[in-house]
PDB file of N, CA and C in Angstrom:
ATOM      1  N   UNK A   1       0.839  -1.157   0.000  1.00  0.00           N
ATOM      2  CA  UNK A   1       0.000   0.000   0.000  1.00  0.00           C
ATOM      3  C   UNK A   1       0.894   1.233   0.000  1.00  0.00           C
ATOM      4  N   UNK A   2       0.567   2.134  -0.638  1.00  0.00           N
ATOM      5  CA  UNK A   2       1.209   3.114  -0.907  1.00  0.00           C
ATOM      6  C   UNK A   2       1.034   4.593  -0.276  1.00  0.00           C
ATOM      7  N   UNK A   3       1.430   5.834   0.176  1.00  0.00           N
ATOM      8  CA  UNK A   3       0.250   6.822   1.009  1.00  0.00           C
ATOM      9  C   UNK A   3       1.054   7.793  -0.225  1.00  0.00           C
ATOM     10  N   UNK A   4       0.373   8.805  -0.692  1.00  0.00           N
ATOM     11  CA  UNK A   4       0.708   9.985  -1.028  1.00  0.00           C
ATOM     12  C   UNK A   4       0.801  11.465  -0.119  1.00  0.00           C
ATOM     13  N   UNK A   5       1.131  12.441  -0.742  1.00  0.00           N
ATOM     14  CA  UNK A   5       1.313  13.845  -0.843  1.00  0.00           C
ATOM     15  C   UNK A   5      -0.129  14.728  -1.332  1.00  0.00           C
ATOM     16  N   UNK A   6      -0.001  14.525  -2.330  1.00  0.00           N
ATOM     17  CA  UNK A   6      -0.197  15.263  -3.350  1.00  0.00           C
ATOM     18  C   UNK A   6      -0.667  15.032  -4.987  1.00  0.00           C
ATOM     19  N   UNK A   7      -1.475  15.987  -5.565  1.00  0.00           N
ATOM     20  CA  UNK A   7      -1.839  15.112  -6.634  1.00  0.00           C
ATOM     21  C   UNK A   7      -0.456  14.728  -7.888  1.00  0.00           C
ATOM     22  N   UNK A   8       0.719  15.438  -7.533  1.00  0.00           N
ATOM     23  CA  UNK A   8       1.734  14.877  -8.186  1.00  0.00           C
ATOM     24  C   UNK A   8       2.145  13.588  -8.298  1.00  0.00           C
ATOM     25  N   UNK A   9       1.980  13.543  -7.042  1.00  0.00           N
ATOM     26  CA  UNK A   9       2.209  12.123  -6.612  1.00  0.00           C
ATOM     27  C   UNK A   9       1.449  10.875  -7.169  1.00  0.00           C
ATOM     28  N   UNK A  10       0.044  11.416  -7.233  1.00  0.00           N
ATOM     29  CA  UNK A  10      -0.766  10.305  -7.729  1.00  0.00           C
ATOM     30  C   UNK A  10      -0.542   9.970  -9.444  1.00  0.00           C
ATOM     31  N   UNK A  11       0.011  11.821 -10.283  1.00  0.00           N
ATOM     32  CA  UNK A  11       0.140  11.428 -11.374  1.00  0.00           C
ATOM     33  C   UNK A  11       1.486  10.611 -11.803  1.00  0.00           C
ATOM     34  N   UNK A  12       2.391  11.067 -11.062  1.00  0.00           N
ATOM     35  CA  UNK A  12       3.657   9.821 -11.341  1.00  0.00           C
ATOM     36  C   UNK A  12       3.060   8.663 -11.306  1.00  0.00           C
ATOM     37  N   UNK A  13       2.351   8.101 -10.566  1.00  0.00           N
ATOM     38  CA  UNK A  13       1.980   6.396  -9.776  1.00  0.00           C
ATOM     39  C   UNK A  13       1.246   6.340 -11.031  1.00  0.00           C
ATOM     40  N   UNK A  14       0.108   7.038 -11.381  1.00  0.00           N
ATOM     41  CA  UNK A  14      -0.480   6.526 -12.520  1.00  0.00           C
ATOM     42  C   UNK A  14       0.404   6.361 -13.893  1.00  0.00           C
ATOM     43  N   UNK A  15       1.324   6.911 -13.969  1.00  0.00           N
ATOM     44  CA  UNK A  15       1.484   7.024 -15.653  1.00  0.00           C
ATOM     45  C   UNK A  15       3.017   5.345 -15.396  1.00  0.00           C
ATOM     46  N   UNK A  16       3.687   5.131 -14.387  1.00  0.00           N
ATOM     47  CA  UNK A  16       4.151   4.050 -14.415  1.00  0.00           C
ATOM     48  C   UNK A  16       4.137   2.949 -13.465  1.00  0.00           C
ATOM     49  N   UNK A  17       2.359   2.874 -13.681  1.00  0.00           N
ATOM     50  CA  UNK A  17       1.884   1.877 -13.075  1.00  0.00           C
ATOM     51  C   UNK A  17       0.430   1.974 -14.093  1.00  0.00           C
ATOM     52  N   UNK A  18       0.667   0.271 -14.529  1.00  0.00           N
ATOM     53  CA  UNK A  18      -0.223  -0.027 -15.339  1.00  0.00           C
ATOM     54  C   UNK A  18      -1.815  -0.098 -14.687  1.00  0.00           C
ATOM     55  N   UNK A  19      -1.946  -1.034 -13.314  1.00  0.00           N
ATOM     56  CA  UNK A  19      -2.935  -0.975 -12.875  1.00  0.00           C
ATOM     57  C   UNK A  19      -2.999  -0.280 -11.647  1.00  0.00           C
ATOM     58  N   UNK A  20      -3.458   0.910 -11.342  1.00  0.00           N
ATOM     59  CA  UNK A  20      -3.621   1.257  -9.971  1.00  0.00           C
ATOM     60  C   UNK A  20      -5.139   2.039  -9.358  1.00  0.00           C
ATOM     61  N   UNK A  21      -5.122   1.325  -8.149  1.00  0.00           N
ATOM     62  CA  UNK A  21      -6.403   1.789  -7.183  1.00  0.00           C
ATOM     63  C   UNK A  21      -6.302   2.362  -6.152  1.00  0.00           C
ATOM     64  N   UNK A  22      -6.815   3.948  -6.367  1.00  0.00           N
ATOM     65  CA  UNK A  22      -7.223   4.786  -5.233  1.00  0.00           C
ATOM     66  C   UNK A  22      -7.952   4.730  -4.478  1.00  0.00           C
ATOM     67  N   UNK A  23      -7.496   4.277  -3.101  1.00  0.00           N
ATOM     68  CA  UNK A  23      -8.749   4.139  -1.865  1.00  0.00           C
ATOM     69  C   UNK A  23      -9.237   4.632  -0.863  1.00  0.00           C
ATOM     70  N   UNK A  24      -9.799   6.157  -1.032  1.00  0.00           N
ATOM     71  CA  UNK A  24     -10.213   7.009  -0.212  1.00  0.00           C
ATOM     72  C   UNK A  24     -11.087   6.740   1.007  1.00  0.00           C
ATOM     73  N   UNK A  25     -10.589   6.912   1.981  1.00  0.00           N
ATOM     74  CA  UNK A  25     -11.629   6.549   3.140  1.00  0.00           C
ATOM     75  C   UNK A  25     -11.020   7.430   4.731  1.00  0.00           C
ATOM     76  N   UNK A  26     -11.614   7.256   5.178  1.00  0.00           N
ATOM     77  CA  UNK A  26     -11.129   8.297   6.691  1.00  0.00           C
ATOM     78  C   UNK A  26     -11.056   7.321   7.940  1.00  0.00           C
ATOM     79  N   UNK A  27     -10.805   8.176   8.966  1.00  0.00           N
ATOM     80  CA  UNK A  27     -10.769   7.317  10.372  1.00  0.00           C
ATOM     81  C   UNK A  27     -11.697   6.898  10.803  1.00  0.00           C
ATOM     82  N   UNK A  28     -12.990   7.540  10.947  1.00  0.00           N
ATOM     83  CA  UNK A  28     -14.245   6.977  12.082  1.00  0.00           C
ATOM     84  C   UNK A  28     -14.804   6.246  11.350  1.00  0.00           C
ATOM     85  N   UNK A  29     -14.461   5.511  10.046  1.00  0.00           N
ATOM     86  CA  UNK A  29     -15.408   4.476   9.353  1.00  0.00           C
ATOM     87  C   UNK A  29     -15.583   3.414   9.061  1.00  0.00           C
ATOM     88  N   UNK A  30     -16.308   2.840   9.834  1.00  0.00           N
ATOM     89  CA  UNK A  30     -16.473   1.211   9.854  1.00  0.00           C
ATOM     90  C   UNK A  30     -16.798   0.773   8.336  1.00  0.00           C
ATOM     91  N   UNK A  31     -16.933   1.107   7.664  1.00  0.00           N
ATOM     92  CA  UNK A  31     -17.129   0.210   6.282  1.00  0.00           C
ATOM     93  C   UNK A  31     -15.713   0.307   5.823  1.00  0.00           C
ATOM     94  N   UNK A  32     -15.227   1.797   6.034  1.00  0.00           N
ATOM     95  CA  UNK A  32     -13.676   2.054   4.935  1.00  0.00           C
ATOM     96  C   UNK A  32     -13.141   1.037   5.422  1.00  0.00           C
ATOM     97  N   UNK A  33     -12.281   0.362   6.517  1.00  0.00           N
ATOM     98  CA  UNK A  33     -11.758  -0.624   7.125  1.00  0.00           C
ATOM     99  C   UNK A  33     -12.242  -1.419   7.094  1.00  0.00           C
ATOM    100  N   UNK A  34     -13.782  -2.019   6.804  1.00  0.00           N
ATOM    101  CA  UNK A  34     -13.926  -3.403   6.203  1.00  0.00           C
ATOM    102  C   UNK A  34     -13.848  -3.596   5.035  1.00  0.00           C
ATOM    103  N   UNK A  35     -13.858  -2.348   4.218  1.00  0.00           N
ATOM    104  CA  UNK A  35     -14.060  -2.730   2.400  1.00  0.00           C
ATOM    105  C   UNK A  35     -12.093  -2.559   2.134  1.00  0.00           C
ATOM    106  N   UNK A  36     -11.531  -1.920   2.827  1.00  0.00           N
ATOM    107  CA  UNK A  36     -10.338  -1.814   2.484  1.00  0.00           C
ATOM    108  C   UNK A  36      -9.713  -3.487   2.729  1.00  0.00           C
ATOM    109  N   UNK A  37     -10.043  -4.011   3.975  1.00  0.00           N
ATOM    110  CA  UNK A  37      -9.724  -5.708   4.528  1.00  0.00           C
ATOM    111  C   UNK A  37      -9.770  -6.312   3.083  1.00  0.00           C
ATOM    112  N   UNK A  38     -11.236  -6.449   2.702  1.00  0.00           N
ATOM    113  CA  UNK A  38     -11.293  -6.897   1.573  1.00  0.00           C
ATOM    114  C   UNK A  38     -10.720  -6.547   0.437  1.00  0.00           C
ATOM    115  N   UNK A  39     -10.760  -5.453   0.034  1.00  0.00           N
ATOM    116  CA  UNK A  39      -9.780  -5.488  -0.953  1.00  0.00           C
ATOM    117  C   UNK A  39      -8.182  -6.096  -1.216  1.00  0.00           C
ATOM    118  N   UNK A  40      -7.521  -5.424  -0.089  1.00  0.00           N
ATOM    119  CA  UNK A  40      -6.188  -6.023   0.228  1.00  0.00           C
ATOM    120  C   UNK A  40      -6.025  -7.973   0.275  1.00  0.00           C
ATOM    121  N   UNK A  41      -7.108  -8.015   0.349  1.00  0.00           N
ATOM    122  CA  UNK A  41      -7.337 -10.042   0.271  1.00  0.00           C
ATOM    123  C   UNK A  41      -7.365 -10.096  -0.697  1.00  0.00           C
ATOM    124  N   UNK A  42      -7.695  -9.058  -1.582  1.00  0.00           N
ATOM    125  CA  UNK A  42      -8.035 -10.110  -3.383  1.00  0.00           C
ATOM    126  C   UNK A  42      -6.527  -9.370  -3.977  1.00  0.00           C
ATOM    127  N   UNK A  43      -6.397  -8.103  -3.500  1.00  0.00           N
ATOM    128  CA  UNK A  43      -5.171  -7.821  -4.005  1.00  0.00           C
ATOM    129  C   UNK A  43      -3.776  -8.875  -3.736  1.00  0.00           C
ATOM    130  N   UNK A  44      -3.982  -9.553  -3.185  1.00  0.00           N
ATOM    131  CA  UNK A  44      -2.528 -10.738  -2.755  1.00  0.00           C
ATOM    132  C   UNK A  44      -2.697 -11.671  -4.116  1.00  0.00           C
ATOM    133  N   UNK A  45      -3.733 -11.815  -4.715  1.00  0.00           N
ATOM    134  CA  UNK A  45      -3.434 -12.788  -6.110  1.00  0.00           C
ATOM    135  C   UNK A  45      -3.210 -12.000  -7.048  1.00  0.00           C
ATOM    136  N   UNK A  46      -2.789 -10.048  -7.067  1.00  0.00           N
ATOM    137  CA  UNK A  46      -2.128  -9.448  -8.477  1.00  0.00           C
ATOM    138  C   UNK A  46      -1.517  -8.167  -7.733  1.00  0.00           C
ATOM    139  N   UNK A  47      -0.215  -9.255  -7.808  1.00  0.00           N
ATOM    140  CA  UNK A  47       0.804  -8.199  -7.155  1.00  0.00           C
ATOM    141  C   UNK A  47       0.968  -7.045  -7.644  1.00  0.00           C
ATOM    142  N   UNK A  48       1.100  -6.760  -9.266  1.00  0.00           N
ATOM    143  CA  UNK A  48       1.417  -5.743  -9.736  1.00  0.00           C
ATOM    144  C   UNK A  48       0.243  -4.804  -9.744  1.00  0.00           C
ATOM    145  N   UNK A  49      -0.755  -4.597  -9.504  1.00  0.00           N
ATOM    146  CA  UNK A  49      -1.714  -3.645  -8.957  1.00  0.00           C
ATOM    147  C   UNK A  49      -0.948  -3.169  -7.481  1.00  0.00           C
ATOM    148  N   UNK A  50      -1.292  -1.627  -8.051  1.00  0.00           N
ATOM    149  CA  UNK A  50      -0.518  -0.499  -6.830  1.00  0.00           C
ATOM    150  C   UNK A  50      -1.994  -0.392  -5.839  1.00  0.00           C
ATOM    151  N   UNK A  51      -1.948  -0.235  -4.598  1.00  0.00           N
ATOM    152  CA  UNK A  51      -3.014   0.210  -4.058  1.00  0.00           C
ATOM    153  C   UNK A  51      -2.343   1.327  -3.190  1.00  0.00           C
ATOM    154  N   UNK A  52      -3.448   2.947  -3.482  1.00  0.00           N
ATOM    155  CA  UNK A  52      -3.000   4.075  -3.077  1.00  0.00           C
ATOM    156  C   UNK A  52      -3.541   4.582  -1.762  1.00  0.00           C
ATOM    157  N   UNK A  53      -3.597   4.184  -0.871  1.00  0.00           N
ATOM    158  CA  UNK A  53      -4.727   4.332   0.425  1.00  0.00           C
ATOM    159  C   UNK A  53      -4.615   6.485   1.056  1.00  0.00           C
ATOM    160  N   UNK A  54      -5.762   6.549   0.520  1.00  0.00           N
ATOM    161  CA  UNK A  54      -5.619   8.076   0.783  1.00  0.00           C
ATOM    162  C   UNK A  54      -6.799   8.671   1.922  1.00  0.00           C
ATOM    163  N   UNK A  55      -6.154   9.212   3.235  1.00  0.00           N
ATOM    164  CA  UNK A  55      -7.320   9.327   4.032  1.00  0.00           C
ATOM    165  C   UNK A  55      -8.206  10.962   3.678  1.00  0.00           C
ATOM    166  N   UNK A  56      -9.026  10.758   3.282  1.00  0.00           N
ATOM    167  CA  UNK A  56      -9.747  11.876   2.561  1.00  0.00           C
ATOM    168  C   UNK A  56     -10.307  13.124   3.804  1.00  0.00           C
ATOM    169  N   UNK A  57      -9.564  12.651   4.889  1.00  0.00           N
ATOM    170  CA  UNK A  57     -10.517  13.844   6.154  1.00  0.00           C
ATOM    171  C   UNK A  57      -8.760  14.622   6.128  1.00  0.00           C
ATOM    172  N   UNK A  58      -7.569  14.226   5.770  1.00  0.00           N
ATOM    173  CA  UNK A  58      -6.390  14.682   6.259  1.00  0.00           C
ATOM    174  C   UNK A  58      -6.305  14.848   4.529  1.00  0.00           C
ATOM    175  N   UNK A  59      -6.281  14.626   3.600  1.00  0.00           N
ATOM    176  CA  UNK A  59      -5.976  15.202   2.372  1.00  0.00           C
ATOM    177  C   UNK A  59      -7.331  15.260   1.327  1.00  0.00           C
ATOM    178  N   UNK A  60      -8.030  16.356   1.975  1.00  0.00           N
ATOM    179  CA  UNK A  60      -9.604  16.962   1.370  1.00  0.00           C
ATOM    180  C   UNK A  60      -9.081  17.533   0.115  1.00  0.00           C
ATOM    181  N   UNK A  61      -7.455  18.043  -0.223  1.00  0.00           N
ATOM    182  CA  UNK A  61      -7.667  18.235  -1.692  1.00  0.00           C
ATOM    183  C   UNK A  61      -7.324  17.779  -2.681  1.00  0.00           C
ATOM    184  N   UNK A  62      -6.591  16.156  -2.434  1.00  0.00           N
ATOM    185  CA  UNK A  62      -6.975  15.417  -2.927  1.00  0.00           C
ATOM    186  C   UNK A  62      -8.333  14.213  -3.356  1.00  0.00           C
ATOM    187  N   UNK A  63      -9.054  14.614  -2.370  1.00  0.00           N
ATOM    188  CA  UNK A  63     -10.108  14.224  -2.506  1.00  0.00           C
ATOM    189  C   UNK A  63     -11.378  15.087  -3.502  1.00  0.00           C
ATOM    190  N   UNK A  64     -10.777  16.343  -3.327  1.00  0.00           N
ATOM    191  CA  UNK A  64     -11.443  17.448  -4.238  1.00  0.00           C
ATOM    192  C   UNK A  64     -11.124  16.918  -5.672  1.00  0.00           C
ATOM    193  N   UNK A  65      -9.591  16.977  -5.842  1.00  0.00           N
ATOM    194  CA  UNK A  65      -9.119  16.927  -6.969  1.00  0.00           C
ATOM    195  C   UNK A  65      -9.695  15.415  -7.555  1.00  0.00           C
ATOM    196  N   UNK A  66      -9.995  14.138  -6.794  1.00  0.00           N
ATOM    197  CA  UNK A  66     -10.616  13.410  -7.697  1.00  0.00           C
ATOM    198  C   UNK A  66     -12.271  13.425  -7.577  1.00  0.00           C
ATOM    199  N   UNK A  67     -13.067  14.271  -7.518  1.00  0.00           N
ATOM    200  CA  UNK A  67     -14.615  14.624  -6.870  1.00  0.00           C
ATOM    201  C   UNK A  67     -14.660  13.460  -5.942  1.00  0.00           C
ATOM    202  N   UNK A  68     -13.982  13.251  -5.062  1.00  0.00           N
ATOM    203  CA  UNK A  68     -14.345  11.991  -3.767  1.00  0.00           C
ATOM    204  C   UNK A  68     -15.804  13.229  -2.954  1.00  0.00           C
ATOM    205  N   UNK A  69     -16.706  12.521  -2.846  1.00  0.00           N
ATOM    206  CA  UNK A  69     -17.429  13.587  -1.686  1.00  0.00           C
ATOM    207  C   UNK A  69     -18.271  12.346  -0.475  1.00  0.00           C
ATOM    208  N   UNK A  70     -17.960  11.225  -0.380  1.00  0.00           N
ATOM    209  CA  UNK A  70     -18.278  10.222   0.655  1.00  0.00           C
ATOM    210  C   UNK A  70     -17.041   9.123   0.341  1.00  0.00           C
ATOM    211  N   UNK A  71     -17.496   8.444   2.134  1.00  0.00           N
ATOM    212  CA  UNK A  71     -15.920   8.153   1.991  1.00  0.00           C
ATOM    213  C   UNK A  71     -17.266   6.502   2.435  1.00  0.00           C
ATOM    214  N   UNK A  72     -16.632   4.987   1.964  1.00  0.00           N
ATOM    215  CA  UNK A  72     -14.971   5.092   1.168  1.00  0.00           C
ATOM    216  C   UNK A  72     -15.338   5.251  -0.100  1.00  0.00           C
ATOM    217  N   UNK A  73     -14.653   5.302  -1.138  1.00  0.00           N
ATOM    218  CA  UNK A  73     -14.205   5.389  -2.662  1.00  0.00           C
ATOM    219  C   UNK A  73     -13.285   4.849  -3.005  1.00  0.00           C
ATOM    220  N   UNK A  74     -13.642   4.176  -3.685  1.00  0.00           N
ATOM    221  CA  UNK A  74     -12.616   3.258  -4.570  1.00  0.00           C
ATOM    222  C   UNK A  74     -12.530   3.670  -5.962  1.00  0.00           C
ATOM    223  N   UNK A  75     -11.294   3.587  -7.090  1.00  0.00           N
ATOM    224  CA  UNK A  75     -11.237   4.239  -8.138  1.00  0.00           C
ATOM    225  C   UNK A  75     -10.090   3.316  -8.970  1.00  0.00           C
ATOM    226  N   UNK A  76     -10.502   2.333  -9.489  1.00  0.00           N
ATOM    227  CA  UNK A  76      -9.520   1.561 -10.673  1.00  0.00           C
ATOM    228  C   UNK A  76      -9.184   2.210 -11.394  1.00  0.00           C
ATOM    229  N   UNK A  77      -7.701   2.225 -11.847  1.00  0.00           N
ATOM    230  CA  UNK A  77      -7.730   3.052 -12.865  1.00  0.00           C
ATOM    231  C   UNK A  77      -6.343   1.345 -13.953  1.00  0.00           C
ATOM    232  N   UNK A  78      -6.611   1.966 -15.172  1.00  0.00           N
ATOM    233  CA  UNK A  78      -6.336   1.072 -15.912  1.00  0.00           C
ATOM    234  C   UNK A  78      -5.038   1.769 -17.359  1.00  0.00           C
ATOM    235  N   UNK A  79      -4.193   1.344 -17.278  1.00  0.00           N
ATOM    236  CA  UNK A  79      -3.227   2.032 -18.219  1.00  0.00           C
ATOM    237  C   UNK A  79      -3.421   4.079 -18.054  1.00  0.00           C
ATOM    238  N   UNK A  80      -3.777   3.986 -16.705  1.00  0.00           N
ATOM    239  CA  UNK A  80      -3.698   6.078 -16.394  1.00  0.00           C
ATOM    240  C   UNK A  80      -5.405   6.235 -17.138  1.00  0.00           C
ATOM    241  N   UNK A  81      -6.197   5.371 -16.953  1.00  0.00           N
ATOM    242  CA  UNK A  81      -7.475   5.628 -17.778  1.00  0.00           C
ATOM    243  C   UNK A  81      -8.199   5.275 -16.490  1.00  0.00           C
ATOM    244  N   UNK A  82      -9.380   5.850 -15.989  1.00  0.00           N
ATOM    245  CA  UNK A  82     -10.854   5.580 -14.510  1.00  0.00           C
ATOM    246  C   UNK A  82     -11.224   4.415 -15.602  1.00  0.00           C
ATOM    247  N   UNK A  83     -11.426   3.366 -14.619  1.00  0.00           N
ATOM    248  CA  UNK A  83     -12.289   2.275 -15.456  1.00  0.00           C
ATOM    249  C   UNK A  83     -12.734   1.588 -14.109  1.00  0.00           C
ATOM    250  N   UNK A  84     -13.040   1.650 -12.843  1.00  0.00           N
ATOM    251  CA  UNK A  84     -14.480   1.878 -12.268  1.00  0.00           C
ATOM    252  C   UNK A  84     -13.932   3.008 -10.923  1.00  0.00           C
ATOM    253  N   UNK A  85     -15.825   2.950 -10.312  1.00  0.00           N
ATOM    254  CA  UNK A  85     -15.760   4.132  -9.519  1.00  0.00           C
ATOM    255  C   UNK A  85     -16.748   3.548  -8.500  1.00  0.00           C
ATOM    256  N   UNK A  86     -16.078   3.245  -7.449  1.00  0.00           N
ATOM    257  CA  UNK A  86     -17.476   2.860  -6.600  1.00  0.00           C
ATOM    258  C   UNK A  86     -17.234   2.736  -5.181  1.00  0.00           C
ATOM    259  N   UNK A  87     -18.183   2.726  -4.131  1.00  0.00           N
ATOM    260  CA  UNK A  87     -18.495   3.698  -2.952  1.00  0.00           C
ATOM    261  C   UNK A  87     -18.668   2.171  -2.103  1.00  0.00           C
ATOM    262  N   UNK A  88     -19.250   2.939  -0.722  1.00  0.00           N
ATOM    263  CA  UNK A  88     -20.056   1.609   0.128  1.00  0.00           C
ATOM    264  C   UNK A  88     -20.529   0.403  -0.067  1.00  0.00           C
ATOM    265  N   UNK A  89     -21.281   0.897  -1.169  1.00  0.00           N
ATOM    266  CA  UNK A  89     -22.010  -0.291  -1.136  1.00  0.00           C
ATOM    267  C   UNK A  89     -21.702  -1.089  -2.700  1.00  0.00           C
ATOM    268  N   UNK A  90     -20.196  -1.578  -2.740  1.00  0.00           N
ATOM    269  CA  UNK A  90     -19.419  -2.334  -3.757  1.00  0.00           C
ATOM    270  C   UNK A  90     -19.896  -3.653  -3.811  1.00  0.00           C
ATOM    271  N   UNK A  91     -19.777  -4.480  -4.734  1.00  0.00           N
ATOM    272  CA  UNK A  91     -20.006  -5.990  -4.753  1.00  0.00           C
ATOM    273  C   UNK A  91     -18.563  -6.131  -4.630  1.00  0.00           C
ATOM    274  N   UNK A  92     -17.881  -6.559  -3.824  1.00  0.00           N
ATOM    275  CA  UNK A  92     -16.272  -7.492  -4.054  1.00  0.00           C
ATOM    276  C   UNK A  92     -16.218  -8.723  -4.552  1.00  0.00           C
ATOM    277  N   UNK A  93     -17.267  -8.914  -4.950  1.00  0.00           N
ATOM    278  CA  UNK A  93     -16.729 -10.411  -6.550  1.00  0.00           C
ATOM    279  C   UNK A  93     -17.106  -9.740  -7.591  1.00  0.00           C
ATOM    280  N   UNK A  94     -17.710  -8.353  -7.616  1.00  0.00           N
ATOM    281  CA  UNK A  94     -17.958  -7.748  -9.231  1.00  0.00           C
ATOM    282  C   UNK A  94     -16.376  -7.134  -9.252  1.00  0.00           C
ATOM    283  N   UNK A  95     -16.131  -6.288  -8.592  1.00  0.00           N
ATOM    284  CA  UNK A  95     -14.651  -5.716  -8.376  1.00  0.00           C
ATOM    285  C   UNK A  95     -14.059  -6.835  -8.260  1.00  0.00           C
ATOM    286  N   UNK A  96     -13.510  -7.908  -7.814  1.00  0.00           N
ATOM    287  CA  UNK A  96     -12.432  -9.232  -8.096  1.00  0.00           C
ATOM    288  C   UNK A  96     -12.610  -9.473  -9.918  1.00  0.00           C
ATOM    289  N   UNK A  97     -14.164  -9.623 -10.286  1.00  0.00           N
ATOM    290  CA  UNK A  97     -13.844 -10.163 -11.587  1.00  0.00           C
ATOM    291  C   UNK A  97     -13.473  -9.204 -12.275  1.00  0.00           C
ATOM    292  N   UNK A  98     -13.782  -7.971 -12.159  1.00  0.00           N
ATOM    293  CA  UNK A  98     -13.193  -6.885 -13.189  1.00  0.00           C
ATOM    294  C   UNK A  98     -11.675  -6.597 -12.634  1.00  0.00           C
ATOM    295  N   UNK A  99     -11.278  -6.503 -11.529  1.00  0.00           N
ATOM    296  CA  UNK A  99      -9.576  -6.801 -11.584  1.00  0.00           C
ATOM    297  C   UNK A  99      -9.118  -7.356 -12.200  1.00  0.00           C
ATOM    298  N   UNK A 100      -9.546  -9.013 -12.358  1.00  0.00           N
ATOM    299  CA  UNK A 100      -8.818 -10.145 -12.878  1.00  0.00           C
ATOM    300  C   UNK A 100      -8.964 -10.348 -14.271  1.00  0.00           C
ATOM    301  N   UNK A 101     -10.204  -9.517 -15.156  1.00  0.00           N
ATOM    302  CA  UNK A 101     -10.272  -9.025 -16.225  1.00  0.00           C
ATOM    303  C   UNK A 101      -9.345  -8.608 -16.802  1.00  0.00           C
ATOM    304  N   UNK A 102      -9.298  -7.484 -15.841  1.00  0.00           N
ATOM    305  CA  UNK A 102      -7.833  -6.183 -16.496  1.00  0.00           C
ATOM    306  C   UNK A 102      -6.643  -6.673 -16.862  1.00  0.00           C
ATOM    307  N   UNK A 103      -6.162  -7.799 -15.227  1.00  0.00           N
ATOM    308  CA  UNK A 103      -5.049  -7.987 -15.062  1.00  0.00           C
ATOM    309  C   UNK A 103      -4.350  -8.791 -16.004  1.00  0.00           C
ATOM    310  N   UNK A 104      -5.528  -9.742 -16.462  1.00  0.00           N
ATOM    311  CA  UNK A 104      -5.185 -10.945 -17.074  1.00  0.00           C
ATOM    312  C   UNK A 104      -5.017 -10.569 -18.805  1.00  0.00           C
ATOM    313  N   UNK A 105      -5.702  -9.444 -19.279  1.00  0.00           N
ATOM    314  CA  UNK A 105      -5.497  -8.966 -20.527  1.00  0.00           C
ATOM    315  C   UNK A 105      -4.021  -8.202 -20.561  1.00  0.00           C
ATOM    316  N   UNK A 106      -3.598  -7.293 -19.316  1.00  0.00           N
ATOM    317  CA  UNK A 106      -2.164  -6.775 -18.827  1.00  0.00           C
ATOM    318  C   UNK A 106      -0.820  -7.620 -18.492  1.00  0.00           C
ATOM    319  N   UNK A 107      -0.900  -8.268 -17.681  1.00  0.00           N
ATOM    320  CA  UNK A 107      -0.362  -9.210 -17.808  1.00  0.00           C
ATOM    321  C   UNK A 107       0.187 -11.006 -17.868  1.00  0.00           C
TER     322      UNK A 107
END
């Protein structure tokens, strides 16, 4: 897991990193810390996916800068391209199969 700065930061990570996911979420939230658990479990079968964990109450302008306005948020992004966008209430086997989609056409 990775923490940033700044949105510089996020654009380096994107442009040499093929698959990477931004995961906005804050401290007092019981879902961000269960949907993040989960994610990090499916992330152990595709190593080369970056995961960017950004707490959106301590960096609001990065959260501006990607319209985050509820936390958590999740944000695939695919060769520096958004290819999904989704909140609370995620399916994590729709997000596993569209990872393993990506990954498997990548590498």
């Amino acid at each position: 897991m990775v923490k940033v700065d700044n949105g510089e930061d996020i654009k380096n990570i994107l442009t040499t990193n093929e698959m990477v996911i931004l995961y906005f979420s804050n401290t007092t939230c019981g879902a961000c810390t269960a949907i993040k658990n989960k994610v990090l479990s499916i992330l152990r079968s595709y190593p080369e996916v970056k995961l960017i964990d950004i707490n959106g109450e301590e960096k609001r302008e990065l959260a501006a800068l990607n319209d985050v306005f509820s936390f958590p948020l999740l944000i695939l992004y695919v060769a520096g391209k958004e290819v999904v966008r989704v909140g609370r209430n995620l399916s994590i086997i729709e997000l596993e199969n569209t990872i393993k989609r990506y990954y498997e056409m990548l590498f």
